[in-house]
C-alpha atoms as a PDB file:
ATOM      1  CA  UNK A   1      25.819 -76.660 -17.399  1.00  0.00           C
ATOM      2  CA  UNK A   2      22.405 -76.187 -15.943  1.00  0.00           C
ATOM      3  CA  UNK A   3      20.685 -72.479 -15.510  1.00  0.00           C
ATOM      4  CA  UNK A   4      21.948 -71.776 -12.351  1.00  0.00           C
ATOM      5  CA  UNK A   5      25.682 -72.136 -13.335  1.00  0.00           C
ATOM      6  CA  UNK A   6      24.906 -70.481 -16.783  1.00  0.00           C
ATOM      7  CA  UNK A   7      23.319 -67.179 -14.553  1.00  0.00           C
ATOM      8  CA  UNK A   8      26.160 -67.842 -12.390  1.00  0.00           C
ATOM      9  CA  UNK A   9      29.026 -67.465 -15.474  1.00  0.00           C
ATOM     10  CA  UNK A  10      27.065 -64.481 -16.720  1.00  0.00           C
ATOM     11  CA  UNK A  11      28.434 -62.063 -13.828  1.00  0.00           C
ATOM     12  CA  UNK A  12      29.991 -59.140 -14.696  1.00  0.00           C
ATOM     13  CA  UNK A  13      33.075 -58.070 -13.542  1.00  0.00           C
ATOM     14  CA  UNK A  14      33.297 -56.262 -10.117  1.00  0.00           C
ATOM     15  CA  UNK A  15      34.867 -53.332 -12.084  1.00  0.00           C
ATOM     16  CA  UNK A  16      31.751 -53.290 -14.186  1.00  0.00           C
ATOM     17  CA  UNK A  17      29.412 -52.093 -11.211  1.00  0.00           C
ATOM     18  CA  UNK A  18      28.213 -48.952 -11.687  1.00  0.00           C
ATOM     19  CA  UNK A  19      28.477 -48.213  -8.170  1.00  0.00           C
ATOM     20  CA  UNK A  20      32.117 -49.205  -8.335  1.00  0.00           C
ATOM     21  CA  UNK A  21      34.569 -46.543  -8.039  1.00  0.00           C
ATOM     22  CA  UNK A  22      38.105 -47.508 -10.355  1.00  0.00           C
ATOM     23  CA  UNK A  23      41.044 -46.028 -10.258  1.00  0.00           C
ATOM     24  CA  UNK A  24      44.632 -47.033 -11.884  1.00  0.00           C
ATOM     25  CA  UNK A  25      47.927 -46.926  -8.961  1.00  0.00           C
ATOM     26  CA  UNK A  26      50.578 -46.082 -11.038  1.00  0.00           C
ATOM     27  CA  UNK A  27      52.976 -49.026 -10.031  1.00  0.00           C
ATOM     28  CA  UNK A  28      54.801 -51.011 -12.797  1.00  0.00           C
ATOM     29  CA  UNK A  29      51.780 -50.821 -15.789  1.00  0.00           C
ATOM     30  CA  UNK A  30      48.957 -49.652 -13.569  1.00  0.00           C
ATOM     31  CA  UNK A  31      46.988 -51.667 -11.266  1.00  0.00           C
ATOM     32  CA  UNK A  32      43.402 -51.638 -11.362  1.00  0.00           C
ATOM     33  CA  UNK A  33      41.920 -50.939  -8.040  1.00  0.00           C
ATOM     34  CA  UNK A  34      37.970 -50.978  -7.669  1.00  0.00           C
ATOM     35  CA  UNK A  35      36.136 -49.895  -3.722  1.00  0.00           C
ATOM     36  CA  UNK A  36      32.434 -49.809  -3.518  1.00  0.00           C
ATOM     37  CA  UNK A  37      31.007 -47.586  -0.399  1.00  0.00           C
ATOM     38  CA  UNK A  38      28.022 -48.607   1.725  1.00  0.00           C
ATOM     39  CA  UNK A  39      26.574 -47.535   4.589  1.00  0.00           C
ATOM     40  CA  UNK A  40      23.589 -47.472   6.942  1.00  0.00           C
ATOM     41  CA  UNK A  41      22.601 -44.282   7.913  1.00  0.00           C
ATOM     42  CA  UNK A  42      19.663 -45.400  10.444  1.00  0.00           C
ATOM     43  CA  UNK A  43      22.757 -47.326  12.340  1.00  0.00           C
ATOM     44  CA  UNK A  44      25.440 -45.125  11.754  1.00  0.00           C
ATOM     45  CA  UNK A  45      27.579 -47.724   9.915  1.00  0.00           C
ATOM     46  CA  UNK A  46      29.223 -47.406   6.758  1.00  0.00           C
ATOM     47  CA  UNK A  47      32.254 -48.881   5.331  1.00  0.00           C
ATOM     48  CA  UNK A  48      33.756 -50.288   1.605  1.00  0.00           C
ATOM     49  CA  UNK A  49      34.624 -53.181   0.160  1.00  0.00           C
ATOM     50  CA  UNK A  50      36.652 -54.004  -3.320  1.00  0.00           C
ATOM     51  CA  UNK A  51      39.675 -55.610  -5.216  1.00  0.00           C
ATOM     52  CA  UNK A  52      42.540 -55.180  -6.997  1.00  0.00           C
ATOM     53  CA  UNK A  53      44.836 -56.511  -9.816  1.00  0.00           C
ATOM     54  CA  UNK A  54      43.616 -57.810 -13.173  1.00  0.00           C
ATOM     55  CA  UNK A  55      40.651 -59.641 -13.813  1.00  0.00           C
ATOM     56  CA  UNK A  56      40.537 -63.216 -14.700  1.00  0.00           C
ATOM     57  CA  UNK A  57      36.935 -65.175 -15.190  1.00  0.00           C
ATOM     58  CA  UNK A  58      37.157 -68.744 -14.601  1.00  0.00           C
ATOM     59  CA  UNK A  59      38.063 -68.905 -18.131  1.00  0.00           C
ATOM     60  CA  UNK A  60      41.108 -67.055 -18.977  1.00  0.00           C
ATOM     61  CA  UNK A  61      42.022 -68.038 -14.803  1.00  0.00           C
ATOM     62  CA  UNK A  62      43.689 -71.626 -16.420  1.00  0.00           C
ATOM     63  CA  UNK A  63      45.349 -69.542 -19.284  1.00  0.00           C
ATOM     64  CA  UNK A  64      47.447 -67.612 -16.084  1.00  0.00           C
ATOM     65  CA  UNK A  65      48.431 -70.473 -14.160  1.00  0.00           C
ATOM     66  CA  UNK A  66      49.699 -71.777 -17.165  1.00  0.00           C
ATOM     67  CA  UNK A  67      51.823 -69.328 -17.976  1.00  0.00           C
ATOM     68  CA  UNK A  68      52.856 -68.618 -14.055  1.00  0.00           C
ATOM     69  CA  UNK A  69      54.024 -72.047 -13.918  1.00  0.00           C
ATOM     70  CA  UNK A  70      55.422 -73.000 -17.274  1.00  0.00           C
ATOM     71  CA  UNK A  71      53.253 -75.708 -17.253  1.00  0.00           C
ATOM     72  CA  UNK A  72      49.811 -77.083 -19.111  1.00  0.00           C
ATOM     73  CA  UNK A  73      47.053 -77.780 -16.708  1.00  0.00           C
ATOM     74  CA  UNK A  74      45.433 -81.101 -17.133  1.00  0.00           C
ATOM     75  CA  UNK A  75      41.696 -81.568 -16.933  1.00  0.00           C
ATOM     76  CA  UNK A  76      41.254 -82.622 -13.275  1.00  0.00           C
ATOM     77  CA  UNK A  77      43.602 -79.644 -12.166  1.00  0.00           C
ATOM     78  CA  UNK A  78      41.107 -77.125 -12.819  1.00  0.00           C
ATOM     79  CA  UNK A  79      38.783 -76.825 -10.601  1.00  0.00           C
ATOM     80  CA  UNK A  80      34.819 -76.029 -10.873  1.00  0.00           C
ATOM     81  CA  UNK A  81      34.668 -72.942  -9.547  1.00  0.00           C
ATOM     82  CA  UNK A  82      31.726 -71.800 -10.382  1.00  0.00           C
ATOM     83  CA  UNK A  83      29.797 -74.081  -8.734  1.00  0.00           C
ATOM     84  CA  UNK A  84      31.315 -72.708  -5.366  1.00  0.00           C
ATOM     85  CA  UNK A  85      30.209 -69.295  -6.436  1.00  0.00           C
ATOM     86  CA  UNK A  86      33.407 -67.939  -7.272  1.00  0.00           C
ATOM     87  CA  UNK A  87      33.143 -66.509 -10.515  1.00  0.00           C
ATOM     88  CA  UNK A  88      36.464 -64.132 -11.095  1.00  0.00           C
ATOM     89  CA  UNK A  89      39.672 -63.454  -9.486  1.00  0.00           C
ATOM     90  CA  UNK A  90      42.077 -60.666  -9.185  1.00  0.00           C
ATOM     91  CA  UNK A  91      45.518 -61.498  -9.353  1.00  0.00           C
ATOM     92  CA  UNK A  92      48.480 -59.427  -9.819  1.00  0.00           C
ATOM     93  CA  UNK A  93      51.264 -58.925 -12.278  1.00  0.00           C
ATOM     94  CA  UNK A  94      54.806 -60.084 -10.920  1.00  0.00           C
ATOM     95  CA  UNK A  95      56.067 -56.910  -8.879  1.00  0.00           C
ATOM     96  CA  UNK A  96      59.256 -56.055  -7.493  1.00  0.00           C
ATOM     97  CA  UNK A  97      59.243 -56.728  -3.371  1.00  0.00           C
ATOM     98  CA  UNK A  98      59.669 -52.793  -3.222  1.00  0.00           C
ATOM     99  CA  UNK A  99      56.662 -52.690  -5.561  1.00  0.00           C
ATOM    100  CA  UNK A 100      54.597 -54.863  -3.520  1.00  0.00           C
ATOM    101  CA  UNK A 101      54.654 -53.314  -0.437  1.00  0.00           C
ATOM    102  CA  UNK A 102      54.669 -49.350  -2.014  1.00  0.00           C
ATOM    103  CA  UNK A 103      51.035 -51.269  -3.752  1.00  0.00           C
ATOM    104  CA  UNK A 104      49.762 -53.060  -0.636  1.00  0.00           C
ATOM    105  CA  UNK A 105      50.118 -49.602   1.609  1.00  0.00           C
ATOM    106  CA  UNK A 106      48.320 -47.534  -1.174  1.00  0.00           C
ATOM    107  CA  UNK A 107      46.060 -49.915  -1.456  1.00  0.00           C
ATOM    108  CA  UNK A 108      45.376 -50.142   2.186  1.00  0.00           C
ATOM    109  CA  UNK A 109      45.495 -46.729   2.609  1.00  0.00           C
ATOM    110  CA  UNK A 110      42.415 -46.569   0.353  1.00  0.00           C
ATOM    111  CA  UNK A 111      40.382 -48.749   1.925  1.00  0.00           C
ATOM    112  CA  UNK A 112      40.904 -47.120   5.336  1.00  0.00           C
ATOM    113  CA  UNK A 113      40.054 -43.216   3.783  1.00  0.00           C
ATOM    114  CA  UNK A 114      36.918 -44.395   1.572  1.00  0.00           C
ATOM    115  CA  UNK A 115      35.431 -46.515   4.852  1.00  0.00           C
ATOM    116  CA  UNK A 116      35.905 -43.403   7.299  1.00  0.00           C
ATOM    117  CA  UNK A 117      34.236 -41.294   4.567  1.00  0.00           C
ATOM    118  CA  UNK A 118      31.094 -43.941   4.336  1.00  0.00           C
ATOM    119  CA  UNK A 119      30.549 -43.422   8.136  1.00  0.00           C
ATOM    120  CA  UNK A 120      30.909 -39.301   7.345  1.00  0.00           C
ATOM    121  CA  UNK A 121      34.075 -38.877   9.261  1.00  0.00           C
ATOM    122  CA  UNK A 122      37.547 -38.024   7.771  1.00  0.00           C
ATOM    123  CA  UNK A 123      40.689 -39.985   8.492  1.00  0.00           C
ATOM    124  CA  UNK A 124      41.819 -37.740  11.181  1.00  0.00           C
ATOM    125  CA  UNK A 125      38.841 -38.591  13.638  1.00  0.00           C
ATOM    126  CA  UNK A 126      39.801 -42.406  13.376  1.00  0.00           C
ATOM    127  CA  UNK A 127      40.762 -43.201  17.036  1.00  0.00           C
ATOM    128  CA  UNK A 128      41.757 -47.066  16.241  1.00  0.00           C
ATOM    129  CA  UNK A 129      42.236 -49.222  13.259  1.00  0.00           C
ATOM    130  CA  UNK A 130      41.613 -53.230  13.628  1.00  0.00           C
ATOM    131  CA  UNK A 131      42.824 -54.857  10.208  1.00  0.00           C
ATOM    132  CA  UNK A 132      42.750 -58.732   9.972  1.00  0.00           C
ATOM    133  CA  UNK A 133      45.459 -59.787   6.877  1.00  0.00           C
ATOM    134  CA  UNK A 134      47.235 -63.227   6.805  1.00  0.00           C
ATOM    135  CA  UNK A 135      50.695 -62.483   5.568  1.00  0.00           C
ATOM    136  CA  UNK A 136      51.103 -58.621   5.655  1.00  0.00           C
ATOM    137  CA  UNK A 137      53.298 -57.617   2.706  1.00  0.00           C
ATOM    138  CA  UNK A 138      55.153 -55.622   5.905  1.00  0.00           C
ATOM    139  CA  UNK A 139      55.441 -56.327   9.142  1.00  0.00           C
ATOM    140  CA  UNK A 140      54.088 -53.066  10.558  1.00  0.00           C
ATOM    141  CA  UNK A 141      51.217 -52.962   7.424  1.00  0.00           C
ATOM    142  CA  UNK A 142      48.349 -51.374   9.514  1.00  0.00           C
ATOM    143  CA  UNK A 143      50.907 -48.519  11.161  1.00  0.00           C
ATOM    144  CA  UNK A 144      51.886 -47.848   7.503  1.00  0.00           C
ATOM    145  CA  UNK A 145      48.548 -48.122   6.109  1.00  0.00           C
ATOM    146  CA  UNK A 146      47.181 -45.404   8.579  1.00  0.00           C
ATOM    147  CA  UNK A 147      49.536 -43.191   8.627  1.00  0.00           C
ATOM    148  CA  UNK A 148      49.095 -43.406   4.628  1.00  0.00           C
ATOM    149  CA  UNK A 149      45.666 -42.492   5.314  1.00  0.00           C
ATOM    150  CA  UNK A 150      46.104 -39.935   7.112  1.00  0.00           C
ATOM    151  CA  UNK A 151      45.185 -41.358  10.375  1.00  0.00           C
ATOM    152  CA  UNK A 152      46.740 -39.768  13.696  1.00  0.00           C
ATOM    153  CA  UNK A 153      49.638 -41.124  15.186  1.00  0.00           C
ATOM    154  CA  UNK A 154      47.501 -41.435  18.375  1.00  0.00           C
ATOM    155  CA  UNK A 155      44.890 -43.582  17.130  1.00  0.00           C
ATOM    156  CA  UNK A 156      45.739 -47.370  18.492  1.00  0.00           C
ATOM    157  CA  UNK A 157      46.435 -49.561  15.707  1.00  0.00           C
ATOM    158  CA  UNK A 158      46.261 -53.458  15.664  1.00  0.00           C
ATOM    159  CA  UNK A 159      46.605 -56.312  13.743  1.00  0.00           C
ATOM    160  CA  UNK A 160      45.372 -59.996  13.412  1.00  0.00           C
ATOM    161  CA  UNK A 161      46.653 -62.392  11.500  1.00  0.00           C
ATOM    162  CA  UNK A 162      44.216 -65.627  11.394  1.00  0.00           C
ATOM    163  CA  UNK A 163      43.998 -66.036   7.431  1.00  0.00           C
ATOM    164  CA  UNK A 164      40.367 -66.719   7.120  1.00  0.00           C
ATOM    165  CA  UNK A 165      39.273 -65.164  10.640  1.00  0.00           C
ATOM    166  CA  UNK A 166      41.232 -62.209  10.796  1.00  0.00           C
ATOM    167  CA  UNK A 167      39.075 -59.777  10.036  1.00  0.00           C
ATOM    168  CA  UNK A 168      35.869 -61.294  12.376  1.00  0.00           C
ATOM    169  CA  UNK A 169      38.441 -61.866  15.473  1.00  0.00           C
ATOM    170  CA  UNK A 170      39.490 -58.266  14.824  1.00  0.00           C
ATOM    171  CA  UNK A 171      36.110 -57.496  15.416  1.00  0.00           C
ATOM    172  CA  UNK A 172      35.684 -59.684  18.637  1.00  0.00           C
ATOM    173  CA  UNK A 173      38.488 -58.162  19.695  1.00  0.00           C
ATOM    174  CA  UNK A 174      36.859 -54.680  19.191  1.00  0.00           C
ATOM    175  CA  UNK A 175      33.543 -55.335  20.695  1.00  0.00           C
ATOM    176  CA  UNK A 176      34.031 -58.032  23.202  1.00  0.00           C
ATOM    177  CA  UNK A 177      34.975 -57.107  26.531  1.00  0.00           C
ATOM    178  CA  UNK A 178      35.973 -60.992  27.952  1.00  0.00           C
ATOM    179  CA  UNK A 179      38.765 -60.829  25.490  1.00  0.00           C
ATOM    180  CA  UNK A 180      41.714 -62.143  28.442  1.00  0.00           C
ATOM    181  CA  UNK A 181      44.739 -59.877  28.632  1.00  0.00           C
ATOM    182  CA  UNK A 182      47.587 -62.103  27.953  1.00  0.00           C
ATOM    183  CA  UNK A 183      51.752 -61.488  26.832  1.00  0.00           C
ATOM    184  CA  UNK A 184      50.484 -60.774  23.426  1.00  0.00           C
ATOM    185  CA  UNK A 185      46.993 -58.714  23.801  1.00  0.00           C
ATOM    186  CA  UNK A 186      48.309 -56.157  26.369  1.00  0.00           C
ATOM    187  CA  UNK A 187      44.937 -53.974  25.986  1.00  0.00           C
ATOM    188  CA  UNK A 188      41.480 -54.682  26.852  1.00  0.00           C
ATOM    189  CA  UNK A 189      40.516 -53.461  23.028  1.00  0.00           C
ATOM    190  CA  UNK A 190      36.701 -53.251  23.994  1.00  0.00           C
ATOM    191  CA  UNK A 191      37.497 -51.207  26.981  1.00  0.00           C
ATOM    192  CA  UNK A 192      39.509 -49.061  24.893  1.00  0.00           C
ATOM    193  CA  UNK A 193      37.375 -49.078  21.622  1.00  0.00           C
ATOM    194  CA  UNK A 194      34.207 -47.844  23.953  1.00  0.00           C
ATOM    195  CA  UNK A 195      32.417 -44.728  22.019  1.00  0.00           C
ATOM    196  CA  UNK A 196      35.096 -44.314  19.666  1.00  0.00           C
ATOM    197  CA  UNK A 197      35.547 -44.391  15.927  1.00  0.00           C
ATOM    198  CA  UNK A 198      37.333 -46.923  14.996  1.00  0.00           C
ATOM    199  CA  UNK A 199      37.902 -49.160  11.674  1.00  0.00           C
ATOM    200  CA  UNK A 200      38.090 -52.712  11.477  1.00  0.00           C
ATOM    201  CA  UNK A 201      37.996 -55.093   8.268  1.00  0.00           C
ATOM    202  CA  UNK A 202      40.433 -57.262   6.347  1.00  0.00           C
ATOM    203  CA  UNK A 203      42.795 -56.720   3.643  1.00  0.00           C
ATOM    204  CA  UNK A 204      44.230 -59.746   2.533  1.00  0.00           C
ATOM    205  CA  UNK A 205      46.870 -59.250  -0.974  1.00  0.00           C
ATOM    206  CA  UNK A 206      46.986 -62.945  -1.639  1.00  0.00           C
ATOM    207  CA  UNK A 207      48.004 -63.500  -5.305  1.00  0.00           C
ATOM    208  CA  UNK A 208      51.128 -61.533  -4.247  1.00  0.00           C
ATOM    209  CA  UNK A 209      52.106 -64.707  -2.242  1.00  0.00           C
ATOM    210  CA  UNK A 210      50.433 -67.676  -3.458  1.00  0.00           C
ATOM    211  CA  UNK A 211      51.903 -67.766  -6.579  1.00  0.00           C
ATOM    212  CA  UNK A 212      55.208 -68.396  -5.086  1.00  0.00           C
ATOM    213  CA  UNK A 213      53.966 -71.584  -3.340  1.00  0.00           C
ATOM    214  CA  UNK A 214      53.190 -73.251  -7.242  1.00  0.00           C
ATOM    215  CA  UNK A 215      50.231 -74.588  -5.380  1.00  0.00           C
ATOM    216  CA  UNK A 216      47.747 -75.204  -8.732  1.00  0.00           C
ATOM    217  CA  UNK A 217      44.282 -75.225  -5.855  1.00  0.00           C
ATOM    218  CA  UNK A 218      45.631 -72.221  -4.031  1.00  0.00           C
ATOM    219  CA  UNK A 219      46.096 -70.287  -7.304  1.00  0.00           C
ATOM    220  CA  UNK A 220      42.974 -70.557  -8.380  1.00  0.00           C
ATOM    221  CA  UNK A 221      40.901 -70.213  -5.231  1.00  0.00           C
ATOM    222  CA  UNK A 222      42.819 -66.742  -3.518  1.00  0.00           C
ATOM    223  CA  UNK A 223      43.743 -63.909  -5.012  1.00  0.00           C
ATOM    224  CA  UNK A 224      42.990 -60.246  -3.534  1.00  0.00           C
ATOM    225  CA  UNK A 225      40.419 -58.608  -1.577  1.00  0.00           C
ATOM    226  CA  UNK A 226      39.147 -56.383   0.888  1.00  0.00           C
ATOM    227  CA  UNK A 227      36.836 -55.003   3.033  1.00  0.00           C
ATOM    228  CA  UNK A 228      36.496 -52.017   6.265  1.00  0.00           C
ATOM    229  CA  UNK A 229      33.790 -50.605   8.294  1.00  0.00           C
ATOM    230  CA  UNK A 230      33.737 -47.872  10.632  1.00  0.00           C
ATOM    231  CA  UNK A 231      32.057 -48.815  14.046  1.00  0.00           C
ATOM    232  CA  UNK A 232      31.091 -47.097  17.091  1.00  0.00           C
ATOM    233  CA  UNK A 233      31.581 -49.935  19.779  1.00  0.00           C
ATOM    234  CA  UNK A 234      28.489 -49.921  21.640  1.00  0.00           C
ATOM    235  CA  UNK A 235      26.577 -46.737  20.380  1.00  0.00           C
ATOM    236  CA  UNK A 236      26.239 -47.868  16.430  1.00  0.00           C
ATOM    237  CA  UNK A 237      27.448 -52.004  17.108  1.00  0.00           C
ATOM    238  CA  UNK A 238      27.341 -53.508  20.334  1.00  0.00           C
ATOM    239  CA  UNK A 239      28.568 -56.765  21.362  1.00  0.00           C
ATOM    240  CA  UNK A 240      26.218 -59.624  22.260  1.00  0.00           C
ATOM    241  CA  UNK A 241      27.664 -63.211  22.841  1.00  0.00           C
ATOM    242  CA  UNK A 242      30.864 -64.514  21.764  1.00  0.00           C
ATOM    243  CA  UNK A 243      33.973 -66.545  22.935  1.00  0.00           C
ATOM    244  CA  UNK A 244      37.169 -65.081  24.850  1.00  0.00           C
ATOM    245  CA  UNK A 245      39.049 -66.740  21.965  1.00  0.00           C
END
């Protein structure tokens, strides 16, 4: 192992940041949930990122698939990951479907208050809510998620679901006004978006599904994560060049 990979294993945990606020959601032992705010006064942008679920270093992460599957994991299963820069993973304890999705809207829920509060504004000014997630534990996640939050009914709420992309085409959508109008986008979301205060970001819960696939990789590279800003479209973010796609 050379320096960079030893500096690279030496990373604390995310819940070790002092800047880190934890709390515990009292579903089946506790799960850990950590959200860091940020935010840009000069721009007027501020938002918060975080994860949830239980720790695991690339260490103990072969220990858990191991005992997920019922199975040892042979040398060339395990993959390298610190040398993608991927360092620890939060996955989640096996959860009732009921428990799941009462987790995944709290969770949510969270995210959407604490990235409203980085911009200064409380959930009740939110006039849309763009959130990017690849399998939603729900099929009407961001409706729930908002209202959770304490968002009004009136604010307009989509989702995207384009695993990796999600959360950046939820932000084309919000800024870009080329975006066609087709069977499934019925709103010009730019046009709509204009001078409001709206959230976008992506919340993706993926260790709840993943480890139903048995897929050793899959396991090992996903687990959960989040992140949500609160934009202005073109007063504090403005959109510059970009496809209608």
């Amino acid at each position: 192992m050379d320096g960079s990979q030893q500096s690279l294993e030496a990373v604390s945990s995310f819940f070790d940041s002092p800047k880190v606020h934890i709390e515990r959601i009292p579903i089946g032992q506790g799960i850990p949930l950590g959200i860091e705010r940020i935010s840009n006064a000069e721009i007027g942008i501020g938002g918060a990122y975080g994860t949830w679920g239980d720790d695991y270093d690339n260490e103990a992460l072969p220990h858990l698939l191991e005992r997920r599957l019922g199975e040892p994991l042979n040398g060339e299963e395990i993959l390298n990951l610190s040398e993608l820069g991927f360092i620890h993973r939060h996955h989640l304890p096996k959860l009732s479907d009921e428990e799941n999705i009462e987790l995944e809207v709290k969770v949510g829920a969270r995210f959407l208050c604490e990235a409203a509060r980085a911009c200064g504004w409380e959930p009740a000014e939110v006039q849309g809510v763009v959130v990017g997630t690849t399998v939603p534990v729900v099929d009407d996640y961001t409706e729930r998620i908002a209202r959770e939050a304490g968002i009004p009914d009136s604010a307009l709420k989509v989702s995207v679901h384009k695993a990796c992309d999600g959360s950046v085409a939820g932000l084309n959508l919000a800024l870009n006004p080329n975006v066609p109008i087709n069977e499934r986008l019925v709103h010009n979301l730019a046009e709509e978006f204009y001078g409001k205060k709206v959230l976008v970001g992506g919340i993706e819960g993926l260790s709840r599904m993943i480890i139903q696939s048995r897929d050793k990789n899959a396991i090992q590279l996903f687990a959960n994560g989040a992140w949500v800003i609160g934009v202005i479209p073109g007063k504090t973010m403005k959109f510059l060049v970009g496809k209608t796609h």
